[in-house]
C-alpha atoms as a PDB file:
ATOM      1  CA  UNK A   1    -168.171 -60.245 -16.532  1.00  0.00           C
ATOM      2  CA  UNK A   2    -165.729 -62.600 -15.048  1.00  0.00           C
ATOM      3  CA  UNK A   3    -164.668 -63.912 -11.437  1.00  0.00           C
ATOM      4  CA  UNK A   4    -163.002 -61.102 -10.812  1.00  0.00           C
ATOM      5  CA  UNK A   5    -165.290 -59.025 -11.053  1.00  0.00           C
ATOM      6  CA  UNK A   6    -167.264 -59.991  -8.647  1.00  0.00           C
ATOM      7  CA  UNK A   7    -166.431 -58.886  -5.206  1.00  0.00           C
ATOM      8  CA  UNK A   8    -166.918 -62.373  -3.195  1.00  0.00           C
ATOM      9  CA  UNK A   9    -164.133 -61.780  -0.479  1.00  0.00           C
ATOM     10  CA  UNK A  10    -163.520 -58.920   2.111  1.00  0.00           C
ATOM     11  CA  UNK A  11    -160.910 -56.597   1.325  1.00  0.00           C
ATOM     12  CA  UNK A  12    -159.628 -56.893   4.784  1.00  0.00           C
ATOM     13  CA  UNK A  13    -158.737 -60.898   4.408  1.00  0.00           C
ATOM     14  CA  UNK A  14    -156.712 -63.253   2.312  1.00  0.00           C
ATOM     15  CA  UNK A  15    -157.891 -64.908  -0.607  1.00  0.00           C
ATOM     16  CA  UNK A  16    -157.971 -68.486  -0.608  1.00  0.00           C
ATOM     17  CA  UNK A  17    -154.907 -69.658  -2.114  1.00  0.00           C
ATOM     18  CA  UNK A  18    -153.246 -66.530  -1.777  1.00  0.00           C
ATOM     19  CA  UNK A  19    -149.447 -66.248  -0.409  1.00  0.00           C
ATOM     20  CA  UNK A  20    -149.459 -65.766   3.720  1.00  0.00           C
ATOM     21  CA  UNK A  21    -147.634 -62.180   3.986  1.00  0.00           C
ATOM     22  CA  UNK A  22    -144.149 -62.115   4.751  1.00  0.00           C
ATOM     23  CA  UNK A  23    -142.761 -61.636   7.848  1.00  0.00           C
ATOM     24  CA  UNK A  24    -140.562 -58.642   8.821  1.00  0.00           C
ATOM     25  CA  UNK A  25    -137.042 -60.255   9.660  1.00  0.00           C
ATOM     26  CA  UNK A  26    -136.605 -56.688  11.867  1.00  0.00           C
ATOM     27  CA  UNK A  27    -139.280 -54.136  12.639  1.00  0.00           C
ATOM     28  CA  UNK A  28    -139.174 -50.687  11.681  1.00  0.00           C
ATOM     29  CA  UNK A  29    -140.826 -48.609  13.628  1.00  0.00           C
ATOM     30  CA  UNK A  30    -142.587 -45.560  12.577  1.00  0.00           C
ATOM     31  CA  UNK A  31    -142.075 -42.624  15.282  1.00  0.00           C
ATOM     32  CA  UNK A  32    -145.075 -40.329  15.855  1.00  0.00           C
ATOM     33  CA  UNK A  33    -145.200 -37.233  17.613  1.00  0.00           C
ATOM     34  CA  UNK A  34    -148.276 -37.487  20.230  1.00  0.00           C
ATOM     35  CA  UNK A  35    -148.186 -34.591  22.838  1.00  0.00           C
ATOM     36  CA  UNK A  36    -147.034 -30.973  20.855  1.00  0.00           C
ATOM     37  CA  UNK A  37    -146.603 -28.015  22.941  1.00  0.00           C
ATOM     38  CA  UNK A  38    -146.032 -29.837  26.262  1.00  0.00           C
ATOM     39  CA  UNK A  39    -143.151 -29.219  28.951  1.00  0.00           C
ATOM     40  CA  UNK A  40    -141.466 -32.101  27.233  1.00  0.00           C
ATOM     41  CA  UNK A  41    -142.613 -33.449  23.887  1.00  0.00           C
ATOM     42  CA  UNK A  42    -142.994 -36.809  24.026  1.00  0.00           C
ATOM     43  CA  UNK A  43    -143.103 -39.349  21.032  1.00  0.00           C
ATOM     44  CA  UNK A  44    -144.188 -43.043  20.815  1.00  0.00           C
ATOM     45  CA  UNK A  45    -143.415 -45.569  17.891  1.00  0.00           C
ATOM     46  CA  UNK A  46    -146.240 -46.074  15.814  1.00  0.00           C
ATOM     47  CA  UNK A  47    -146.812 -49.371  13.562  1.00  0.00           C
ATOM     48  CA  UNK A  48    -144.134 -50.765  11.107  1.00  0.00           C
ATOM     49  CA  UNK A  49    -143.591 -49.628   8.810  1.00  0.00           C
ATOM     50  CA  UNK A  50    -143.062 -52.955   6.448  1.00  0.00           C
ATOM     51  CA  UNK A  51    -146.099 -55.186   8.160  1.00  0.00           C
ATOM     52  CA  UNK A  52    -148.664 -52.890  10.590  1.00  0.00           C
ATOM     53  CA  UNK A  53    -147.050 -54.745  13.620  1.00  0.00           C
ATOM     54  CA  UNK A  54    -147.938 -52.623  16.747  1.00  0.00           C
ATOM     55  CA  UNK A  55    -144.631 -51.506  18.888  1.00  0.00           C
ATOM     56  CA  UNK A  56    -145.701 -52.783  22.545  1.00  0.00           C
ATOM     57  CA  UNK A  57    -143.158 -51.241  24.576  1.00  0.00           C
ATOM     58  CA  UNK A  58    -143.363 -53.963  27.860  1.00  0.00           C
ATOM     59  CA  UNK A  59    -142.655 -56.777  25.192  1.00  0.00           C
ATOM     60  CA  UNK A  60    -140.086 -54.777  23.553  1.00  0.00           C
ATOM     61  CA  UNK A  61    -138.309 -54.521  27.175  1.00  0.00           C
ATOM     62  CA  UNK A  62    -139.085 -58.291  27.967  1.00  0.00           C
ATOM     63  CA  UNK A  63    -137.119 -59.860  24.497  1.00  0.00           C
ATOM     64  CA  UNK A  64    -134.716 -58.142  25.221  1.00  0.00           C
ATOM     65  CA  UNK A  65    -133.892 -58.545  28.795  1.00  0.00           C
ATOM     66  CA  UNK A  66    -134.350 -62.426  27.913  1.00  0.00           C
ATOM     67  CA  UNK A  67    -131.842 -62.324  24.932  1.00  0.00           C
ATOM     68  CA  UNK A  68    -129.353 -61.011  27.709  1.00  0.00           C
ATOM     69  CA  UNK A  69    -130.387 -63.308  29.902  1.00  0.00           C
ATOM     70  CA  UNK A  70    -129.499 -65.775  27.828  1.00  0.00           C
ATOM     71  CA  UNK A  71    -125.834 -64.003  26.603  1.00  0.00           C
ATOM     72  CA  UNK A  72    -124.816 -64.022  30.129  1.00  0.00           C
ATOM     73  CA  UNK A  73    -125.423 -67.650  30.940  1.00  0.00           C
ATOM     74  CA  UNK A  74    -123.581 -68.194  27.916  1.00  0.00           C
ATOM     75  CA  UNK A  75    -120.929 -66.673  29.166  1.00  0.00           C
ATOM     76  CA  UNK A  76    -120.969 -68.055  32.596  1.00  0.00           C
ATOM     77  CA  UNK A  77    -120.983 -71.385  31.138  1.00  0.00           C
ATOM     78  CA  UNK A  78    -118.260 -71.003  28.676  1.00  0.00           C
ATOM     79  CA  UNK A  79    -116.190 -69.684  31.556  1.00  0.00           C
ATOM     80  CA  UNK A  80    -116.980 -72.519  34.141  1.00  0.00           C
ATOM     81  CA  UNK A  81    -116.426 -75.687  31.299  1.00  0.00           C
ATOM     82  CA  UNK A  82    -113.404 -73.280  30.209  1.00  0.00           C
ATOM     83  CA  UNK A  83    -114.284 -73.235  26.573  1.00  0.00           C
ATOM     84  CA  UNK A  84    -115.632 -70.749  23.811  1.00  0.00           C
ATOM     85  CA  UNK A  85    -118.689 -68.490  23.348  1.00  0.00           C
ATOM     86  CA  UNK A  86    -120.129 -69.222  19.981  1.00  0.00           C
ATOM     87  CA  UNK A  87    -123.685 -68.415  20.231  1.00  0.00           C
ATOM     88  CA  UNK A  88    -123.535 -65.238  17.733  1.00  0.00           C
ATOM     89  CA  UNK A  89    -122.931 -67.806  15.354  1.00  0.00           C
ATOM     90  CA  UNK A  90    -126.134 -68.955  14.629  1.00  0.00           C
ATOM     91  CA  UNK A  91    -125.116 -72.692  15.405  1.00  0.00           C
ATOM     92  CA  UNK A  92    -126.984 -75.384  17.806  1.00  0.00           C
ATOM     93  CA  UNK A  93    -124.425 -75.128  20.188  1.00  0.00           C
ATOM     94  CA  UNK A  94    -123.977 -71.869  22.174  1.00  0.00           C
ATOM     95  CA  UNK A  95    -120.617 -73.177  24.166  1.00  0.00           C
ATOM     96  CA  UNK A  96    -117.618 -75.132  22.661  1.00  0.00           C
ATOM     97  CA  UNK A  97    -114.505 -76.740  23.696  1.00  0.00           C
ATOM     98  CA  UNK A  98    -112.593 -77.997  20.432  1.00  0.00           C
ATOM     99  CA  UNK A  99    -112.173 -81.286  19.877  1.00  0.00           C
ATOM    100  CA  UNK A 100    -113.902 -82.038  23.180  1.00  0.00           C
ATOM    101  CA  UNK A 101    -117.726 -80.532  23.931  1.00  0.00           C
ATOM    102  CA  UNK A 102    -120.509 -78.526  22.132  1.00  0.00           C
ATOM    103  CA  UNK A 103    -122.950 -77.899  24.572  1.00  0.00           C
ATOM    104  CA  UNK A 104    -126.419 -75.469  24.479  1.00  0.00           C
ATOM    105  CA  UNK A 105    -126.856 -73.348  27.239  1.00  0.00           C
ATOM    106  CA  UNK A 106    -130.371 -72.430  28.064  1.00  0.00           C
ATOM    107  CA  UNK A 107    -131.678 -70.364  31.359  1.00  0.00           C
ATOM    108  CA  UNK A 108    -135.216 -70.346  32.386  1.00  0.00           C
ATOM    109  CA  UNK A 109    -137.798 -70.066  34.457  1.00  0.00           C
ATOM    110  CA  UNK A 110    -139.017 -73.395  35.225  1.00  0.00           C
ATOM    111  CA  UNK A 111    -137.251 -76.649  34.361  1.00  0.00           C
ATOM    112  CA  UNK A 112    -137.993 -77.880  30.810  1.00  0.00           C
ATOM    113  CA  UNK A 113    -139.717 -81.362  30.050  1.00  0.00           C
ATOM    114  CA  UNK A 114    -137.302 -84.507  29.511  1.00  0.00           C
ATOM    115  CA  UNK A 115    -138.750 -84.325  26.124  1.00  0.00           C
ATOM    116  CA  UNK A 116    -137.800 -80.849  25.249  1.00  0.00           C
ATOM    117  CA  UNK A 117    -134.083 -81.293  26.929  1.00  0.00           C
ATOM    118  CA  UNK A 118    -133.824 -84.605  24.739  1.00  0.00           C
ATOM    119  CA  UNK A 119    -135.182 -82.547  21.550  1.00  0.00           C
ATOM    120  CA  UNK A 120    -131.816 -79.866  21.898  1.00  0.00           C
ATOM    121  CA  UNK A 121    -129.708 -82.568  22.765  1.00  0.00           C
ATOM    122  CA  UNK A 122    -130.692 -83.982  19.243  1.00  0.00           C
ATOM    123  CA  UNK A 123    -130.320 -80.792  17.689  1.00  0.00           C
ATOM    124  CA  UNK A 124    -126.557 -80.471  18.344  1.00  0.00           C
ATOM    125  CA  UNK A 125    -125.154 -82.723  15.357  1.00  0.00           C
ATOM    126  CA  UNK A 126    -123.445 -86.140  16.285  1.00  0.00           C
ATOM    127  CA  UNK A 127    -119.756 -85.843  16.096  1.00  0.00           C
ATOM    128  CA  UNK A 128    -116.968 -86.801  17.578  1.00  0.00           C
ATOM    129  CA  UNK A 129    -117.386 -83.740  20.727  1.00  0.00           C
ATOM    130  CA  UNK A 130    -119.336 -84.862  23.875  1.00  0.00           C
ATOM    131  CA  UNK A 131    -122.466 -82.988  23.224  1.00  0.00           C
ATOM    132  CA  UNK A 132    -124.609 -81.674  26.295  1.00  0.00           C
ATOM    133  CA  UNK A 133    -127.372 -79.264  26.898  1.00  0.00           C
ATOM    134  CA  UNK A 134    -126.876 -76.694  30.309  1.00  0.00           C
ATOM    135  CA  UNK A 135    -129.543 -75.900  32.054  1.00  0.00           C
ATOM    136  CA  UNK A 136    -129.643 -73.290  34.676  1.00  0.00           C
ATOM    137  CA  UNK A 137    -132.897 -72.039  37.133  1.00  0.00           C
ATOM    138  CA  UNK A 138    -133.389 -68.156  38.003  1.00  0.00           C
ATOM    139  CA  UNK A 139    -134.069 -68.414  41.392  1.00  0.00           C
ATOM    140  CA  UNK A 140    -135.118 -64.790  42.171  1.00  0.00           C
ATOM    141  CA  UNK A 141    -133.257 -62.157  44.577  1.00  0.00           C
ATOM    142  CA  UNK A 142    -130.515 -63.367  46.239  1.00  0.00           C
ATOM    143  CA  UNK A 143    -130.687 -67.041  45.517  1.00  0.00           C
ATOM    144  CA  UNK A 144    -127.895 -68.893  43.887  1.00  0.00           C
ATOM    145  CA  UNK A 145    -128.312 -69.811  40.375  1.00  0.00           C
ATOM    146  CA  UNK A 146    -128.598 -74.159  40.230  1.00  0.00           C
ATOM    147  CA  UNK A 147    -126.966 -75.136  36.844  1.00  0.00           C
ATOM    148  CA  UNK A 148    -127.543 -78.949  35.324  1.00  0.00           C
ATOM    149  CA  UNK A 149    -124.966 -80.954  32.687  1.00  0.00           C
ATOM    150  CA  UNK A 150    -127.607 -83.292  31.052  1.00  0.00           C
ATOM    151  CA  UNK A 151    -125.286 -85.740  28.283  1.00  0.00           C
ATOM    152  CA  UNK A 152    -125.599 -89.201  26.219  1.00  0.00           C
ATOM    153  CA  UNK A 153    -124.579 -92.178  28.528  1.00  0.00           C
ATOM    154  CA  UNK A 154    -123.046 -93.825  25.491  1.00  0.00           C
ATOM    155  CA  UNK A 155    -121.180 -90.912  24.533  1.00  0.00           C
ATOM    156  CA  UNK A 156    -119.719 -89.939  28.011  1.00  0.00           C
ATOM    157  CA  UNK A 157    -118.564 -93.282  27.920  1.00  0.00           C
ATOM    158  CA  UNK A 158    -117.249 -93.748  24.713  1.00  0.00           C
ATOM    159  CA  UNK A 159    -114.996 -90.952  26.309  1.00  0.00           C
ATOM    160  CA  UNK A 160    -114.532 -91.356  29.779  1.00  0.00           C
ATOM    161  CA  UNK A 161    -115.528 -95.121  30.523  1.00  0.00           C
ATOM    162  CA  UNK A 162    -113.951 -98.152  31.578  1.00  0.00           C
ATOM    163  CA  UNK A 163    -111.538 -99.687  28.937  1.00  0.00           C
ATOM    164  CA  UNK A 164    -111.289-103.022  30.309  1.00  0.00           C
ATOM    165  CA  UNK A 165    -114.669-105.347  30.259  1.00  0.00           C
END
């Protein structure tokens, strides 16, 4: 008889030692047929597939209104500074004008700590760009949407400040 034999852990959990399971990089659902013979069938998404995730339908709808959310003020910034949407591209900066400013664009609900604005200013390799982080409020119905420029003093004035001592 040897250790492994002997049924020490539950089934259920993770050995010690063991490998955390992977995550799924994208969710497949599985789609199950709940209601048969009604007016209209109706179906709901079951598990996935790949990890036993549950599909929960209001945080389904709430990633991705946030993820386009975040698109458009993108957009709106790239359009205002007159520069470049790159934000598909995976990189720390989510608005670019060459040779002159990556900035990160991020909307939310409440204003973020100094900390945290500092912490994706840092992100955004040094270079020679300006680099900046956007910040922009949602202020509800009807309200106009505030947006912040928040930059390196030393930088802005390595471009923009007085030549003369």
């Amino acid at each position: 008889m040897t250790l492994d034999d002997l049924d020490l852990f539950d089934p259920g959990e993770p050995r010690p030692g063991a490998a955390p399971p992977r995550k799924c990089r994208r969710h497949t659902y599985d789609l199950r047929h709940i209601e048969p013979g009604a007016e209209f069938d109706t179906f709901t998404l079951g598990p996935c597939v790949h990890c036993g995730r549950p599909y929960v339908a209001a945080v389904s709808r709430r990633s991705r209104n946030n993820r386009s959310r975040g698109n458009r003020d993108e957009l709106a910034v790239a359009r205002l500074l007159g520069g470049s949407k790159v934000g598909e591209l995976g990189l720390p900066w989510d608005v670019e004008i060459p040779g002159y400013l990556r900035a990160q664009a991020k909307k939310l609900a409440d204003w973020p700590s100094v900390n945290e604005i500092v912490r994706w200013l840092d992100a955004i390799p040094a270079g020679p760009e300006l680099r900046a982080v956007t910040l922009a409020d949602t202020p509800g119905p009807g309200g106009r949407t505030r947006r912040l420029i928040v930059m390196d003093l030393a930088e802005y004035a390595r471009w923009h400040g007085r030549t003369d001592p």
